[in-house]
Protein backbone atom coordinates (compact mmCIF):
# COMPACT_ATOMS: atom_id res chain seq x y z
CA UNK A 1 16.50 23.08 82.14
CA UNK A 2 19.73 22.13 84.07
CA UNK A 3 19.54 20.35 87.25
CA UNK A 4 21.97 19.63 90.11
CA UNK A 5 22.61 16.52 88.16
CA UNK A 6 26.24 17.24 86.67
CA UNK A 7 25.92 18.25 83.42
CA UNK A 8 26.91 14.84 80.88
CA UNK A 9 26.75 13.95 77.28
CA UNK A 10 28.04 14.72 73.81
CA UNK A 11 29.41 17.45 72.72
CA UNK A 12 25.97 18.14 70.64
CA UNK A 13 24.06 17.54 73.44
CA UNK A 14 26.38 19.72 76.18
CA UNK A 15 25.94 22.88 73.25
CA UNK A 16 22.21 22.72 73.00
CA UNK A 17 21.59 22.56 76.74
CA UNK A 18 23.73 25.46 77.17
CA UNK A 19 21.76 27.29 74.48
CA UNK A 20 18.44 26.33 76.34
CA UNK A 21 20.22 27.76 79.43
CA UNK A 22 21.65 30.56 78.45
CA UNK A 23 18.32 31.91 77.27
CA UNK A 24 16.18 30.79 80.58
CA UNK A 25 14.51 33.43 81.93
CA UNK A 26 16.04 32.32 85.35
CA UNK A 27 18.11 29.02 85.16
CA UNK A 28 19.65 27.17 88.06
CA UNK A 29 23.38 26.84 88.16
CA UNK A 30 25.40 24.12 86.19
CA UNK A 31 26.88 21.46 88.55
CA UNK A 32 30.16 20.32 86.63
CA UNK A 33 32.72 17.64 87.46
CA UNK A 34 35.86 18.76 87.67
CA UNK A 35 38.85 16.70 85.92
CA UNK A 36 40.54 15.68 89.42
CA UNK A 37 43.64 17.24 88.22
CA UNK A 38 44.72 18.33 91.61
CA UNK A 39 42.99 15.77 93.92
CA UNK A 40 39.91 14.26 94.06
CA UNK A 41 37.18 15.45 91.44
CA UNK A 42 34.63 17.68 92.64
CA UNK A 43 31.38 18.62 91.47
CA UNK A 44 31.29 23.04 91.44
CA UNK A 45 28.05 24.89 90.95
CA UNK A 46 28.44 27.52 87.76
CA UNK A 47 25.92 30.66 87.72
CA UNK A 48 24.87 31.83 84.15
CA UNK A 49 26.36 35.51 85.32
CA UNK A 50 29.70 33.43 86.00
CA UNK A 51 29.55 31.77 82.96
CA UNK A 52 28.91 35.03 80.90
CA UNK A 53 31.39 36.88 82.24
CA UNK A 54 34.26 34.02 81.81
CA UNK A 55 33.12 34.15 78.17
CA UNK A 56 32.68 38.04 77.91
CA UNK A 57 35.95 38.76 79.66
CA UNK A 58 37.97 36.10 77.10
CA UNK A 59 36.70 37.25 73.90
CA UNK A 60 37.52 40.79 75.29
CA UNK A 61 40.72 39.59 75.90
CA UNK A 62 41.29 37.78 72.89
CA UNK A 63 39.78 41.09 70.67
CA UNK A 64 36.40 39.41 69.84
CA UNK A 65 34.25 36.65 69.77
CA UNK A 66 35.46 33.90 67.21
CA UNK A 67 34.64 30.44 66.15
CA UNK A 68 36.31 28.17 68.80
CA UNK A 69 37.55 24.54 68.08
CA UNK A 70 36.93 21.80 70.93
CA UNK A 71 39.19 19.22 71.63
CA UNK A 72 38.80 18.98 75.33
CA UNK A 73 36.11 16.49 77.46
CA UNK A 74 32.82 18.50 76.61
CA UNK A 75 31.57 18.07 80.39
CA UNK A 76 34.83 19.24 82.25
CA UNK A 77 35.05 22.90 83.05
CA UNK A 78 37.14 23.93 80.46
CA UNK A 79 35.57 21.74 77.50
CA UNK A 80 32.09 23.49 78.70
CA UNK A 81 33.87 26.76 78.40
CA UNK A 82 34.92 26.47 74.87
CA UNK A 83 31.41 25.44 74.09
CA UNK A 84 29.37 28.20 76.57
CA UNK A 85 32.05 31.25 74.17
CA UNK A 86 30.44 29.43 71.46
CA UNK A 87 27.12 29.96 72.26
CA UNK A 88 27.80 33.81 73.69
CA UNK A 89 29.90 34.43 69.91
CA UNK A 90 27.02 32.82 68.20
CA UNK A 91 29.13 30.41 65.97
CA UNK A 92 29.13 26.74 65.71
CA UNK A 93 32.01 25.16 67.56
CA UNK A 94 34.30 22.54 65.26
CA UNK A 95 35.03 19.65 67.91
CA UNK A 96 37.68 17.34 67.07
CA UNK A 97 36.87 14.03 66.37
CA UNK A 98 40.38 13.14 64.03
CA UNK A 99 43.33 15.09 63.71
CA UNK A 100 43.61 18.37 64.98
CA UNK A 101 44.74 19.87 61.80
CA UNK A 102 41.56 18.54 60.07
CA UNK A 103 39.63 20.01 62.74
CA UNK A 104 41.41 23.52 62.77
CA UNK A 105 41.22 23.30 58.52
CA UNK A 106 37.15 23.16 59.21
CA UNK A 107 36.87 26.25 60.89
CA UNK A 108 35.26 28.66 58.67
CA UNK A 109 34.91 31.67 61.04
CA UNK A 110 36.70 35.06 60.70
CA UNK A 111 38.60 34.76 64.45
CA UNK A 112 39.53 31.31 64.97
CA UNK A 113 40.12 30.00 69.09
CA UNK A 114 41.44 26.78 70.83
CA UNK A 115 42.27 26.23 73.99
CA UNK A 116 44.77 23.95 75.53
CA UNK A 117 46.36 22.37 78.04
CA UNK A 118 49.99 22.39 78.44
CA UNK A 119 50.39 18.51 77.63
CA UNK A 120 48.23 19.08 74.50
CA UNK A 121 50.68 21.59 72.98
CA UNK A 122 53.77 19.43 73.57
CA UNK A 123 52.17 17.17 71.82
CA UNK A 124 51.14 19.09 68.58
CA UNK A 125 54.67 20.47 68.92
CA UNK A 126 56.60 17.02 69.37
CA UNK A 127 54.20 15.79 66.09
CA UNK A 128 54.83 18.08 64.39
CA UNK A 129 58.56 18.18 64.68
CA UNK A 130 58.26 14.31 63.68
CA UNK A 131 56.31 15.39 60.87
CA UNK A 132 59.56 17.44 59.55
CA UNK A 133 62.23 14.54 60.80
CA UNK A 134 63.24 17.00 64.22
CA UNK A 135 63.04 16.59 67.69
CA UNK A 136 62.41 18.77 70.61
């Protein structure tokens, strides 16, 4: 099951542990890097019960659990939180491995998620504006 070791790998890889973990009768916390994006990266501890009620409290949010598309680093916080809703909505994430339009066109679920970062959607907006000869 998970160790203290920060939690690495593929995407694949990141999905099935959490699976494993999230049905552990009793598993130890998650230690995740964070991304450094204020400082210094840092590993935190995550708790299943945190974890589920991120997830829970989102889709509740959002009106449901969905299928959710992953274009973020799988073993950041937020990457492993597009993939932990995934297992909690029991769908199969899409992760992006080309364009992100080919990735959102192979999502076959009946809600459909992403999440991003602010410097991601400037630059699906800015491409897109190319894409029709405008510019922000």
């Amino acid at each position: 099951m998970a160790s203290l070791r920060p939690v690495a790998g593929t995407a694949a890889e990141i999905l099935a542990l959490l699976r494993a973990w999230d049905a552990a009768d009793v598993p130890a916390p998650l230690s995740v890097e964070t991304s450094g994006s204020t400082g210094t990266p840092k590993r935190v501890l995550l708790s299943r019960s945190a974890m589920r009620a991120s997830a829970d409290a989102t889709h509740a949010r959002l009106g449901g659990p969905g299928q959710w598309l992953l274009n973020l680093p799988p073993a950041y916080v937020a990457g492993l939180q597009v993939l932990f809703r995934s297992v909690r909505a029991g769908t199969e994430p899409v992760v992006q491995a080309g364009s992100f339009e080919d990735a959102a066109a192979a999502m076959t679920g009946p809600r459909r998620y992403v999440s991003l970062v602010p410097t991601q959607l400037l630059r699906l907006l800015e491409e897109h504006l190319r894409g029709h000869g405008e510019e922000l």
